[in-house]
PDB file of N, CA and C in Angstrom:
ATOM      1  N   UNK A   1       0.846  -1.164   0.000  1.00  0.00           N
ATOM      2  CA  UNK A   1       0.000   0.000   0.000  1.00  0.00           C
ATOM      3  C   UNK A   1       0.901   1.241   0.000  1.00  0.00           C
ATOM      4  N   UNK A   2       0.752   2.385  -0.908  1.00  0.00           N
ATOM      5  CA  UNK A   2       1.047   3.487  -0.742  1.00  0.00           C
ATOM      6  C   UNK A   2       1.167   4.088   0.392  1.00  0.00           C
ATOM      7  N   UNK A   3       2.161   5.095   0.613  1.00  0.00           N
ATOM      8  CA  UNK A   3       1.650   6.198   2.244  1.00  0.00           C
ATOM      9  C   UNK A   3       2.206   7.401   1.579  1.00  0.00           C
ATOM     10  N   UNK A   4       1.941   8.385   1.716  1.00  0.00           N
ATOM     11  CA  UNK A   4       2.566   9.636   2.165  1.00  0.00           C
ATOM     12  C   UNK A   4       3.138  10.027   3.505  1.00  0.00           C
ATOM     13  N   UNK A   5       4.357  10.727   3.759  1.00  0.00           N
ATOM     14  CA  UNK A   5       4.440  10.979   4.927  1.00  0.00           C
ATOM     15  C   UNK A   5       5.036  12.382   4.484  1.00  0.00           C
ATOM     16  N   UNK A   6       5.431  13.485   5.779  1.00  0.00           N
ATOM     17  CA  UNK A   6       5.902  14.587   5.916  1.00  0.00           C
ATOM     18  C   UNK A   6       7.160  14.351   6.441  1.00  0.00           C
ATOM     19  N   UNK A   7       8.495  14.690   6.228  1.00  0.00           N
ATOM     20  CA  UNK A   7       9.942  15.230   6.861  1.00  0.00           C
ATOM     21  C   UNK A   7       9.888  16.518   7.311  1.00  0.00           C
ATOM     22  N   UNK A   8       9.346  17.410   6.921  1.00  0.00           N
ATOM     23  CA  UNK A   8       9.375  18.176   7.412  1.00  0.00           C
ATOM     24  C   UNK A   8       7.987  19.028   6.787  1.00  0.00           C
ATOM     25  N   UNK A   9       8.147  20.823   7.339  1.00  0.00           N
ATOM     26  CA  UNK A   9       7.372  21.635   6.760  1.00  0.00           C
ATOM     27  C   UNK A   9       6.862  21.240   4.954  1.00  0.00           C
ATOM     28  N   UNK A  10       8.020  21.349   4.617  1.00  0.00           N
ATOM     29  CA  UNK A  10       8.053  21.123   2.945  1.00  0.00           C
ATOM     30  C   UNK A  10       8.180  19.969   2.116  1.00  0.00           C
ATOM     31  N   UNK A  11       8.674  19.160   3.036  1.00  0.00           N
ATOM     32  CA  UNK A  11       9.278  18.047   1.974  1.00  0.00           C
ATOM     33  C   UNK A  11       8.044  16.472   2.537  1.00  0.00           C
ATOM     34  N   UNK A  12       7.924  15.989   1.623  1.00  0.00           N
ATOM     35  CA  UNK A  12       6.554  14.860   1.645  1.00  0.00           C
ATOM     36  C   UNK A  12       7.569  13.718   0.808  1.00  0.00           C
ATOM     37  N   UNK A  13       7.219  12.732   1.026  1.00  0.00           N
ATOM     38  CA  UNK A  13       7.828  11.258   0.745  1.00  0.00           C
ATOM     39  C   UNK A  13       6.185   9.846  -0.391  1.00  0.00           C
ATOM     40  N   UNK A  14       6.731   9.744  -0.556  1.00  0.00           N
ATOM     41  CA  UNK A  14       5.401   8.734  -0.943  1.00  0.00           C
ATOM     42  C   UNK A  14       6.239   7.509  -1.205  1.00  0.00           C
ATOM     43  N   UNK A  15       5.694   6.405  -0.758  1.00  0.00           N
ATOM     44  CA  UNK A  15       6.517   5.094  -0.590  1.00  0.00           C
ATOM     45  C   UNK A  15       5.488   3.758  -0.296  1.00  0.00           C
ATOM     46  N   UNK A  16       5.962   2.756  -0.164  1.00  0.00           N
ATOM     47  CA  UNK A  16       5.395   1.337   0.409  1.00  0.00           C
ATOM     48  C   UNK A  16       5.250   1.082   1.537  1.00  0.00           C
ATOM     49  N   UNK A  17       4.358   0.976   2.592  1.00  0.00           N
ATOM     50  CA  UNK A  17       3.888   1.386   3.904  1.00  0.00           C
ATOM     51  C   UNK A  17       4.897  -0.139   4.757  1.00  0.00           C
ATOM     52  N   UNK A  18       5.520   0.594   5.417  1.00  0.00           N
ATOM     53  CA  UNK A  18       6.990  -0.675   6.277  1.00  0.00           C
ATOM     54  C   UNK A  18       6.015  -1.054   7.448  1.00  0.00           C
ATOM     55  N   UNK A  19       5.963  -0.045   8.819  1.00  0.00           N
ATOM     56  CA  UNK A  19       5.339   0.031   9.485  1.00  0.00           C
ATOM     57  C   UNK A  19       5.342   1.037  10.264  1.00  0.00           C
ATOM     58  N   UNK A  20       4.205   0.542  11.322  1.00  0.00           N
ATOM     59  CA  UNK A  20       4.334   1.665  12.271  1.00  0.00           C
ATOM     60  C   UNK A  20       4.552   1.997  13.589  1.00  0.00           C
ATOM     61  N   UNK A  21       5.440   3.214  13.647  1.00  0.00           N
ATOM     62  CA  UNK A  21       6.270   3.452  15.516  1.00  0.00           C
ATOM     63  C   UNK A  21       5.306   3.635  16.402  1.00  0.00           C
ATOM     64  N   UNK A  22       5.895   3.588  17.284  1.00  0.00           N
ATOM     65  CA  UNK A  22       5.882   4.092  18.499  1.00  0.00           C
ATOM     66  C   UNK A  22       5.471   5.278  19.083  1.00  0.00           C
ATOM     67  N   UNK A  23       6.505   5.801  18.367  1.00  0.00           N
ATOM     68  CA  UNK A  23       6.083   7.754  18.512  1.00  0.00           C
ATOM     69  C   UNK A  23       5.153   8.480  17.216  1.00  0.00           C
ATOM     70  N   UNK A  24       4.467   7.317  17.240  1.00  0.00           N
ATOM     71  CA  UNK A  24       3.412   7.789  15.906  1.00  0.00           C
ATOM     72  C   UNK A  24       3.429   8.044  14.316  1.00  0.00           C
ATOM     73  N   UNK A  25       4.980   8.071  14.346  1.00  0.00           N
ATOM     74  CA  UNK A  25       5.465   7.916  12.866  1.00  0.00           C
ATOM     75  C   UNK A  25       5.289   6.409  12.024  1.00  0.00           C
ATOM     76  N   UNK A  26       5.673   6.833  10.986  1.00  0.00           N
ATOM     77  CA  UNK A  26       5.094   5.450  10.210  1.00  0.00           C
ATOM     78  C   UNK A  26       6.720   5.596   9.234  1.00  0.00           C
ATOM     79  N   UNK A  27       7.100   4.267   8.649  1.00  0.00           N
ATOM     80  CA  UNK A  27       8.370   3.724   7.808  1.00  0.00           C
ATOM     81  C   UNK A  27       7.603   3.429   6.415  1.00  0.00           C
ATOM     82  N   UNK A  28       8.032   4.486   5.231  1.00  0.00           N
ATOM     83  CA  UNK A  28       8.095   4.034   4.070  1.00  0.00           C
ATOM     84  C   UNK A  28       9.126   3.899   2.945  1.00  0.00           C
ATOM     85  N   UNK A  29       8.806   2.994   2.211  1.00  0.00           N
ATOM     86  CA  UNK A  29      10.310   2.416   1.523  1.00  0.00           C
ATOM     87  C   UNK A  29      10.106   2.846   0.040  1.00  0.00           C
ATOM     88  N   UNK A  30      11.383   3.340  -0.439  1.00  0.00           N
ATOM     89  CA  UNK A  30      11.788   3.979  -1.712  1.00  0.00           C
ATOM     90  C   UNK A  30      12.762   3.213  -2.394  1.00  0.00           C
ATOM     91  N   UNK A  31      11.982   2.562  -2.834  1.00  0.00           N
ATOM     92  CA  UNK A  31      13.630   1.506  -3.585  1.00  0.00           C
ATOM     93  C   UNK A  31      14.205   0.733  -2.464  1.00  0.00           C
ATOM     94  N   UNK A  32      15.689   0.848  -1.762  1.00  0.00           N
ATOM     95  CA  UNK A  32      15.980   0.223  -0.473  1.00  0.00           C
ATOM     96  C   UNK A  32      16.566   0.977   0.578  1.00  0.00           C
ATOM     97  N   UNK A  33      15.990   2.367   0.152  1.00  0.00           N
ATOM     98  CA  UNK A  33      15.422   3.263   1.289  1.00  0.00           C
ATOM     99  C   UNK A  33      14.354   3.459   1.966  1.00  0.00           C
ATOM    100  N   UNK A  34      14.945   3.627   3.250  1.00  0.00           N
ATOM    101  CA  UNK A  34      13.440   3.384   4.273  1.00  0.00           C
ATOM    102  C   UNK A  34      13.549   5.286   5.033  1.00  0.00           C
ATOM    103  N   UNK A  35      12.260   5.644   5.177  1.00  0.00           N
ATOM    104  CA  UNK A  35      12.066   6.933   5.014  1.00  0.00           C
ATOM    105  C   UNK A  35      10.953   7.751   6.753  1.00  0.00           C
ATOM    106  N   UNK A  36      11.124   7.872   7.908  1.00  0.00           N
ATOM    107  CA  UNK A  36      10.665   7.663   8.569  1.00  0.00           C
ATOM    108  C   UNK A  36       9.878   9.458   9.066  1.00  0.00           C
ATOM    109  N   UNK A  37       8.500   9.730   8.706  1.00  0.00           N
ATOM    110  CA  UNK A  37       7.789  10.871   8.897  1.00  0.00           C
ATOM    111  C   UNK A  37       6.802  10.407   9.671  1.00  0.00           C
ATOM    112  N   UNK A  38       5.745  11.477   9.491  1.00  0.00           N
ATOM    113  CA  UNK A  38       4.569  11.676  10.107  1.00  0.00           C
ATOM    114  C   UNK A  38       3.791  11.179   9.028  1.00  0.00           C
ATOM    115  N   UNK A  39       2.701  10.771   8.814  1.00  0.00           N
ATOM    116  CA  UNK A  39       1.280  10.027   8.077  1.00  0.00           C
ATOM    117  C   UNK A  39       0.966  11.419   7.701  1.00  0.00           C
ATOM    118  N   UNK A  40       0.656  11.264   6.282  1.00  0.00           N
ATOM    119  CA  UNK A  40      -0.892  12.672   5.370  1.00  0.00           C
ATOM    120  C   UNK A  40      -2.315  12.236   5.907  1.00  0.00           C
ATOM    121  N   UNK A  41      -2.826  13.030   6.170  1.00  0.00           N
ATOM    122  CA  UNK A  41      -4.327  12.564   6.931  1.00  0.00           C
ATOM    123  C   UNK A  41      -5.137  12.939   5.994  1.00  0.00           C
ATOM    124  N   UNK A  42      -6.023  12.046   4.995  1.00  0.00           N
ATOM    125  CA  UNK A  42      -6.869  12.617   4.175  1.00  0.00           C
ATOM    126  C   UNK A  42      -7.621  13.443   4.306  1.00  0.00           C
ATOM    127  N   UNK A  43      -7.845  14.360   3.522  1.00  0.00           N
ATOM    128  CA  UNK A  43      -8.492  15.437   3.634  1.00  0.00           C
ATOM    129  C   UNK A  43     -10.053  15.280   3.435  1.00  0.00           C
ATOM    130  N   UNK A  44     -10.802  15.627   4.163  1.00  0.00           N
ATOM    131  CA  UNK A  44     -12.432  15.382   4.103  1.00  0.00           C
ATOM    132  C   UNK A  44     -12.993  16.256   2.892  1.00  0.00           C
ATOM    133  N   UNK A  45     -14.197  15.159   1.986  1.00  0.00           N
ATOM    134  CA  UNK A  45     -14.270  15.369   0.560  1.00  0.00           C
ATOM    135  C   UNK A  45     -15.809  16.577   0.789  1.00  0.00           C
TER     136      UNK A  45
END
């Protein structure tokens, strides 16, 4: 499954959903990089 996550203010990641921490962050993978942000919370339609 896809994820988006945030690194920071600006920068967003989109990857293969690894899993998820502890401290609420979630691990997504880019090739055989693993990429560790905050979750995009869909936006209500």
């Amino acid at each position: 499954m896809l994820r988006t996550i945030t690194l920071g203010s600006c920068v967003s990641v989109q990857g293969t959903f690894e899993r998820q921490l502890e401290n609420g962050k979630i691990l997504v993978r880019v090739g055989k990089l693993l990429f560790e942000g905050y979750p995009v919370v869909k936006a209500a339609a």
